[in-house]
Protein backbone atom coordinates (compact mmCIF):
# COMPACT_ATOMS: atom_id res chain seq x y z
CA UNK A 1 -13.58 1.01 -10.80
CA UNK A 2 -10.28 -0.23 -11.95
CA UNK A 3 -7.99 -0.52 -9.09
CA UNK A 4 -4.64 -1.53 -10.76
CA UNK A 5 -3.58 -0.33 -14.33
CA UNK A 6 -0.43 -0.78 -15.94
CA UNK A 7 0.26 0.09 -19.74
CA UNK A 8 2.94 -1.37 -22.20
CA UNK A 9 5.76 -2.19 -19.07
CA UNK A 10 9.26 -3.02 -19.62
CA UNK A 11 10.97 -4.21 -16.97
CA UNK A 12 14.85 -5.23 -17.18
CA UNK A 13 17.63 -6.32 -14.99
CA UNK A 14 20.67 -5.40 -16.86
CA UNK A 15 20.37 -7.47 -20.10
CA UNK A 16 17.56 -9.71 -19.17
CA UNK A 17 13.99 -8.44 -20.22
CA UNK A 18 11.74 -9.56 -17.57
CA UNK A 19 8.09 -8.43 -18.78
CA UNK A 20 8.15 -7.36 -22.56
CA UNK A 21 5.42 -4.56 -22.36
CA UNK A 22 2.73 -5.70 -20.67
CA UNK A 23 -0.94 -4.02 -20.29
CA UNK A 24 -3.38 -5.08 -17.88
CA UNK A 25 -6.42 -3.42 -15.65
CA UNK A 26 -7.78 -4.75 -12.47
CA UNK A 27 -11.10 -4.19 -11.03
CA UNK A 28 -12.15 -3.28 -7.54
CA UNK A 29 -13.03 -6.66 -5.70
CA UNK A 30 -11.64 -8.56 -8.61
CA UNK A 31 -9.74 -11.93 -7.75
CA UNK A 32 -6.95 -12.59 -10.51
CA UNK A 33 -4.71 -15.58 -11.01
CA UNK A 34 -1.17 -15.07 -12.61
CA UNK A 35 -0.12 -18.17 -14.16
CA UNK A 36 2.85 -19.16 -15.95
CA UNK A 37 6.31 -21.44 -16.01
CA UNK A 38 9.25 -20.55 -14.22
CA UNK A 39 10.99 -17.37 -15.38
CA UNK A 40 7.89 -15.92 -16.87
CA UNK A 41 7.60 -13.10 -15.49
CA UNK A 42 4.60 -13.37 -12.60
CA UNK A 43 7.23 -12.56 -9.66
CA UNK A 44 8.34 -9.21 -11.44
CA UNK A 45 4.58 -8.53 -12.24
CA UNK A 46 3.74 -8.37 -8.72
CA UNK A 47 6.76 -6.56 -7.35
CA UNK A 48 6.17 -4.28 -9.79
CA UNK A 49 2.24 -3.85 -8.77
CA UNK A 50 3.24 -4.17 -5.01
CA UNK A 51 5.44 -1.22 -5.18
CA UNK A 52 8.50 -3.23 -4.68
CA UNK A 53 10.48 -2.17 -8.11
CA UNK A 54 10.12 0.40 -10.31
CA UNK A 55 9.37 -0.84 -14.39
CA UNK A 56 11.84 0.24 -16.79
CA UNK A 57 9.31 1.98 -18.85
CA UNK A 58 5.27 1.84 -19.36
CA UNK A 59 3.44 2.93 -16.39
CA UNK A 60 2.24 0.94 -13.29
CA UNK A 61 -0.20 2.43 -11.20
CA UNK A 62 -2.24 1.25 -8.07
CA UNK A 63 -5.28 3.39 -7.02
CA UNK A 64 -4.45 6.06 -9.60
CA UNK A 65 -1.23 6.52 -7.83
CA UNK A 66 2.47 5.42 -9.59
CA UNK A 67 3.41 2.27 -7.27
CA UNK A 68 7.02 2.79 -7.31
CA UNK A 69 7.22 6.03 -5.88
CA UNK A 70 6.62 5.70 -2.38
CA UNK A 71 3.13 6.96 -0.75
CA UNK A 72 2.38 5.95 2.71
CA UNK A 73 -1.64 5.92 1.88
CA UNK A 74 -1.13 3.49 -0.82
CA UNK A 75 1.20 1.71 1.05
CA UNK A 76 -1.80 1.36 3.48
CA UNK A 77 -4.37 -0.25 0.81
CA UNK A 78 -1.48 -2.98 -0.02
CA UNK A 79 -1.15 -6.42 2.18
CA UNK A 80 1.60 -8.75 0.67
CA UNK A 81 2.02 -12.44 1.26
CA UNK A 82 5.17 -14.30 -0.55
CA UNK A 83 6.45 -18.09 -0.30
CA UNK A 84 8.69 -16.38 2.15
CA UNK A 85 6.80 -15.47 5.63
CA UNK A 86 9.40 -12.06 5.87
CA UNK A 87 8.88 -12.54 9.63
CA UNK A 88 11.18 -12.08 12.67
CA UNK A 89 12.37 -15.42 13.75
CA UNK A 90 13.57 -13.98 17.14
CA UNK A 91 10.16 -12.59 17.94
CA UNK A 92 7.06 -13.91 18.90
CA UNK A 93 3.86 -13.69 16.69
CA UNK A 94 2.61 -10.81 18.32
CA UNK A 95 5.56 -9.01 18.40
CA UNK A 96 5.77 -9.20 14.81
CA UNK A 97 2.09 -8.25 14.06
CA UNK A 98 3.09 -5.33 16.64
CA UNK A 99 5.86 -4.12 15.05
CA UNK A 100 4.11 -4.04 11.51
CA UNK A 101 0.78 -2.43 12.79
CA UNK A 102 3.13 0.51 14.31
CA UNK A 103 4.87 0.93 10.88
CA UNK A 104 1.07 1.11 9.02
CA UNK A 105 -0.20 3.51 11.87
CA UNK A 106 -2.78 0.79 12.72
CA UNK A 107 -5.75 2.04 15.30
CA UNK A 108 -6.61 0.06 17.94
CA UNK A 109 -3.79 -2.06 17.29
CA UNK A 110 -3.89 -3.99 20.61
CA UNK A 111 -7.52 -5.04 19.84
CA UNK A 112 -6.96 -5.40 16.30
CA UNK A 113 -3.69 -8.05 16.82
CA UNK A 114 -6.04 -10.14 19.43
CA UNK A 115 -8.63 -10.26 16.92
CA UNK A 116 -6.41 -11.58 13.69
CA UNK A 117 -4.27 -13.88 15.29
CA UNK A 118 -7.69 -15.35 16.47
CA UNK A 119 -8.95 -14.86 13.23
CA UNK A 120 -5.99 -17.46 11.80
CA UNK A 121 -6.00 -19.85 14.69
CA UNK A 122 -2.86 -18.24 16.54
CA UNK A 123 -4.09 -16.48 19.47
CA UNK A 124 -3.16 -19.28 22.19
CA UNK A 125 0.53 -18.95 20.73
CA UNK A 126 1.02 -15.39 20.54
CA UNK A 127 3.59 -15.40 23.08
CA UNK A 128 5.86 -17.78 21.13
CA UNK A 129 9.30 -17.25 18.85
CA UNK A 130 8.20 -17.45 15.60
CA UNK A 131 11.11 -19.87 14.97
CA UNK A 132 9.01 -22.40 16.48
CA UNK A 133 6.33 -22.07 14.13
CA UNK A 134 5.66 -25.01 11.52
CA UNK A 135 5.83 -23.44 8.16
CA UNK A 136 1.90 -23.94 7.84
CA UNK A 137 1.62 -21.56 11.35
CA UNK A 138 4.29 -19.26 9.94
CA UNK A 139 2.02 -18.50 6.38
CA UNK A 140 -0.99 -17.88 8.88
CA UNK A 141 0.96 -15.48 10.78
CA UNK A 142 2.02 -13.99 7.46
CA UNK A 143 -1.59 -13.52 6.45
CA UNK A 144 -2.40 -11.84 9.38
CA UNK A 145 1.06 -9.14 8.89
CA UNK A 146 -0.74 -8.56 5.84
CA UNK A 147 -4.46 -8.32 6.62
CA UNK A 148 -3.42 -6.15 10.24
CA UNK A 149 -3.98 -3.20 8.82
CA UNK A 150 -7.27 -3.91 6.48
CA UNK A 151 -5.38 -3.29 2.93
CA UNK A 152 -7.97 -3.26 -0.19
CA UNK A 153 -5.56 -5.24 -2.41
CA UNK A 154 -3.85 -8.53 -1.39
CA UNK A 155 -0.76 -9.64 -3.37
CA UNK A 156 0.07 -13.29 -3.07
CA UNK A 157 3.17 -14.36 -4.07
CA UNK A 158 2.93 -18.57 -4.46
CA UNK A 159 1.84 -18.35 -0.74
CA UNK A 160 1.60 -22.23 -0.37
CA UNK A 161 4.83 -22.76 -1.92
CA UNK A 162 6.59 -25.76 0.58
CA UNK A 163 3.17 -26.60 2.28
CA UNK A 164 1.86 -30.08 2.07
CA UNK A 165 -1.63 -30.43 0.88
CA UNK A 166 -3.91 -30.14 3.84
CA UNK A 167 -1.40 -27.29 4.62
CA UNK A 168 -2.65 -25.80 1.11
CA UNK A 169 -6.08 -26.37 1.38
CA UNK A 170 -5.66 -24.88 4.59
CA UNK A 171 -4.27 -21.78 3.88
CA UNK A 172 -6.50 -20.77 0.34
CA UNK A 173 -9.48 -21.76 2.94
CA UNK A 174 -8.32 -18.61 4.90
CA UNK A 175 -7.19 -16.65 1.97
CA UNK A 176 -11.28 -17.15 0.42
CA UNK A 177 -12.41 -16.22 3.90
CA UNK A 178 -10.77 -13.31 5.01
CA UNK A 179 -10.21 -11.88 1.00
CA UNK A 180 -13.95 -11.37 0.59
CA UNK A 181 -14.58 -8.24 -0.40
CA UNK A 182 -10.62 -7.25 -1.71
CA UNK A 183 -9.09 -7.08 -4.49
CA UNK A 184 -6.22 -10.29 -4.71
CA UNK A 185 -3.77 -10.99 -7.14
CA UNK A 186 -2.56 -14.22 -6.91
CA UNK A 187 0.41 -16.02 -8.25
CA UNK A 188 0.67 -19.86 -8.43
CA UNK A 189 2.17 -22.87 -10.19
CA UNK A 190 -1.37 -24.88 -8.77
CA UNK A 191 -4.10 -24.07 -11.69
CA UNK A 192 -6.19 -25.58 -8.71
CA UNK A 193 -5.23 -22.97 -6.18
CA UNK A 194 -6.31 -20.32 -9.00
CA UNK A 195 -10.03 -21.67 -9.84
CA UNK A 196 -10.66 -22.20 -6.03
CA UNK A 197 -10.02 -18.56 -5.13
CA UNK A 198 -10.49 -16.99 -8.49
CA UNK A 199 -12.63 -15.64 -10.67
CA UNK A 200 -10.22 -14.19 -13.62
CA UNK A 201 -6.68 -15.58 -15.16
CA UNK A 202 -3.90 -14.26 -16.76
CA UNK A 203 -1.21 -16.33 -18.25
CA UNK A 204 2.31 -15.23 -18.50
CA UNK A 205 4.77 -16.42 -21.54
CA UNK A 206 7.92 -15.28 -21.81
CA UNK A 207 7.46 -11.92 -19.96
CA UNK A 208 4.30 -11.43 -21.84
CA UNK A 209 0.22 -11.62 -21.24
CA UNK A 210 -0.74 -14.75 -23.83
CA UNK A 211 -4.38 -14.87 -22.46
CA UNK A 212 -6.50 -13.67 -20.54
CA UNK A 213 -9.93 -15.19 -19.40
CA UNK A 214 -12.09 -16.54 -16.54
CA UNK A 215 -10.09 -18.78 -13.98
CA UNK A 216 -12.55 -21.72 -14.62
CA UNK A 217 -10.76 -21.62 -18.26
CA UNK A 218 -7.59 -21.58 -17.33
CA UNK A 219 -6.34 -25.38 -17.19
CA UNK A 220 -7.19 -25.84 -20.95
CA UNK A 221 -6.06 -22.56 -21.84
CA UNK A 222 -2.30 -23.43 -20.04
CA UNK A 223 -2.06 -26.39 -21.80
CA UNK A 224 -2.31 -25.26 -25.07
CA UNK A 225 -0.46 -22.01 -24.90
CA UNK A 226 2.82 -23.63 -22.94
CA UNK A 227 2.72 -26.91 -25.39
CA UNK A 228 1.53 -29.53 -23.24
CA UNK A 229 -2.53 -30.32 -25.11
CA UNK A 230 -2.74 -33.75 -25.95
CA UNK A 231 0.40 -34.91 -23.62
C-alpha cells in the first residue's frame, strides 16, 4: 500500500526553486533515507510530506489525503522529529508530552505519558524543566512528543544533528526500536545513520531525485553522483 505519493512537485520561495518536480511513492512500513548536500532540497521534501508547506505545484499526498490542507486524522498518523527538539523550555517533560497528547486527542494519556517517557529512559525526570535537559535527553523527549500519540509515519528531520557519537548511536538505537512497524522518512548528512535504520535511499541533487535504490547502496551511489569517487 503506498502510504506517501507525490507527483512532479515544484516548490519555490520567491525566486529560489527548492525541489524541481519531484516524484516519489512510499510504502506502508517502508524505512527511507533522504540524502543529499546542503541546499538540496531534503528539508523542503519533508515539510512538504509532513504537512508543514504547501508545494507550488505537483501534488503531495499522505494516506490518500493532500498534506497541506489541514486534516486532524492525518495529522494523527504523522510524528515529527527535527534537529530542533520544538519543546517548551519552561516546562517539564511531562508537561510537554501533556500538552501535545491533549492537542492529538490522545486516550489514556496519563498512562500513555508514564509509559513513553519510560520507554526513552525519562520517567525518573519527568518532573524537571526541560531547560535542564542535555541535548541527548532533550531528542529523547522529542521522540516521545512524536511517538505519544502512535503516528504510522515518522518524519525525521537530521534528528542527531549536534549529538556526539554515543549520543547518535544512542538515539537511531531508539529510533530502530520504537519505529518497527512505521513508516520513517529519514533525513541525514550520516550515510551511516541511513544503512543502520534503513532499508531504501533517495538522493537529492539540486532539488531533484538523482537515484534511488536500497540504503546498503547508498555510500557508492553518493559518491559518484555528488563528484567525490576516487577522492
Amino acid at each position: 500500500m503506498r502510504v506517501i505519493v507525490l507527483r512532479d512537485v515544484i516548490k519555490k520561495y520567491g525566486y529560489f526553486t527548492a525541489l524541481k518536480g519531484v516524484s516519489l511513492e512510499v510504502d506502508a512500513g517502508e524505512k527511507l533515507a533522504i540524502l543529499g548536500p546542503n541546499g538540496a532540497g531534503k528539508t523542503t521534501l519533508v515539510k512538504l510530506i509532513s504537512g508543514q508547506t504547501r508545494p507550488t505545484k505537483g501534488d503531495v499526498l499522505v494516506l490518500n489525503m493532500k498534506a497541506w490542507k489541514f486534516n486532524a486524522e492525518l495529522r494523527r498518523k504523522i510524528g515529527f522529529v527535527s534537529h530542533n527538539p520544538m519543546l517548551y523550555d519552561e516546562l517539564t517533560a511531562y508537561e510537554n508530552l501533556r500538552f501535545y497528547g491533549r492537542l492529538y486527542d490522545v486516550k489514556d494519556l496519563e498512562k500513555r505519558i508514564e509509559e513513553i517517557l519510560k520507554q526513552v529512559k525519562l520517567y525518573e525526570r519527568r518532573h524537571a524543566r526541560v531547560k535542564t535537559f542535555s541535548r541527548g535527553m532533550k531528542q529523547r523527549l522529542s521522540i516521545a512528543r512524536a511517538l505519544l500519540h502512535d503516528p504510522e509515519i515518522l518524519i525525521l528531520d537530521e534528528p542527531t544533528s549536534g549529538l556526539d557519537v554515543e549520543g547518535r548511536r544512542e538515539l537511531i538505537a531508539y529510533l530502530k526500536r520504537y519505529g518497527e512497524g512505521r513508516t520513517i522518512l529519514l533525513t541525514t548528512h550520516d550515510i551511516s545513520e541511513a544503512v543502520s535504520l534503513c532499508d531504501r535511499a533517495v538522493i537529492l541533487l539540486d532539488g531533484k531525485i538523482v537515484e534511488d535504490c536500497r540504503a546498503s547502496e547508498a555510500e557508492e551511489r553518493y559518491m559518484r553522483v555528488v563528484g567525490l569517487e576516487g577522492n
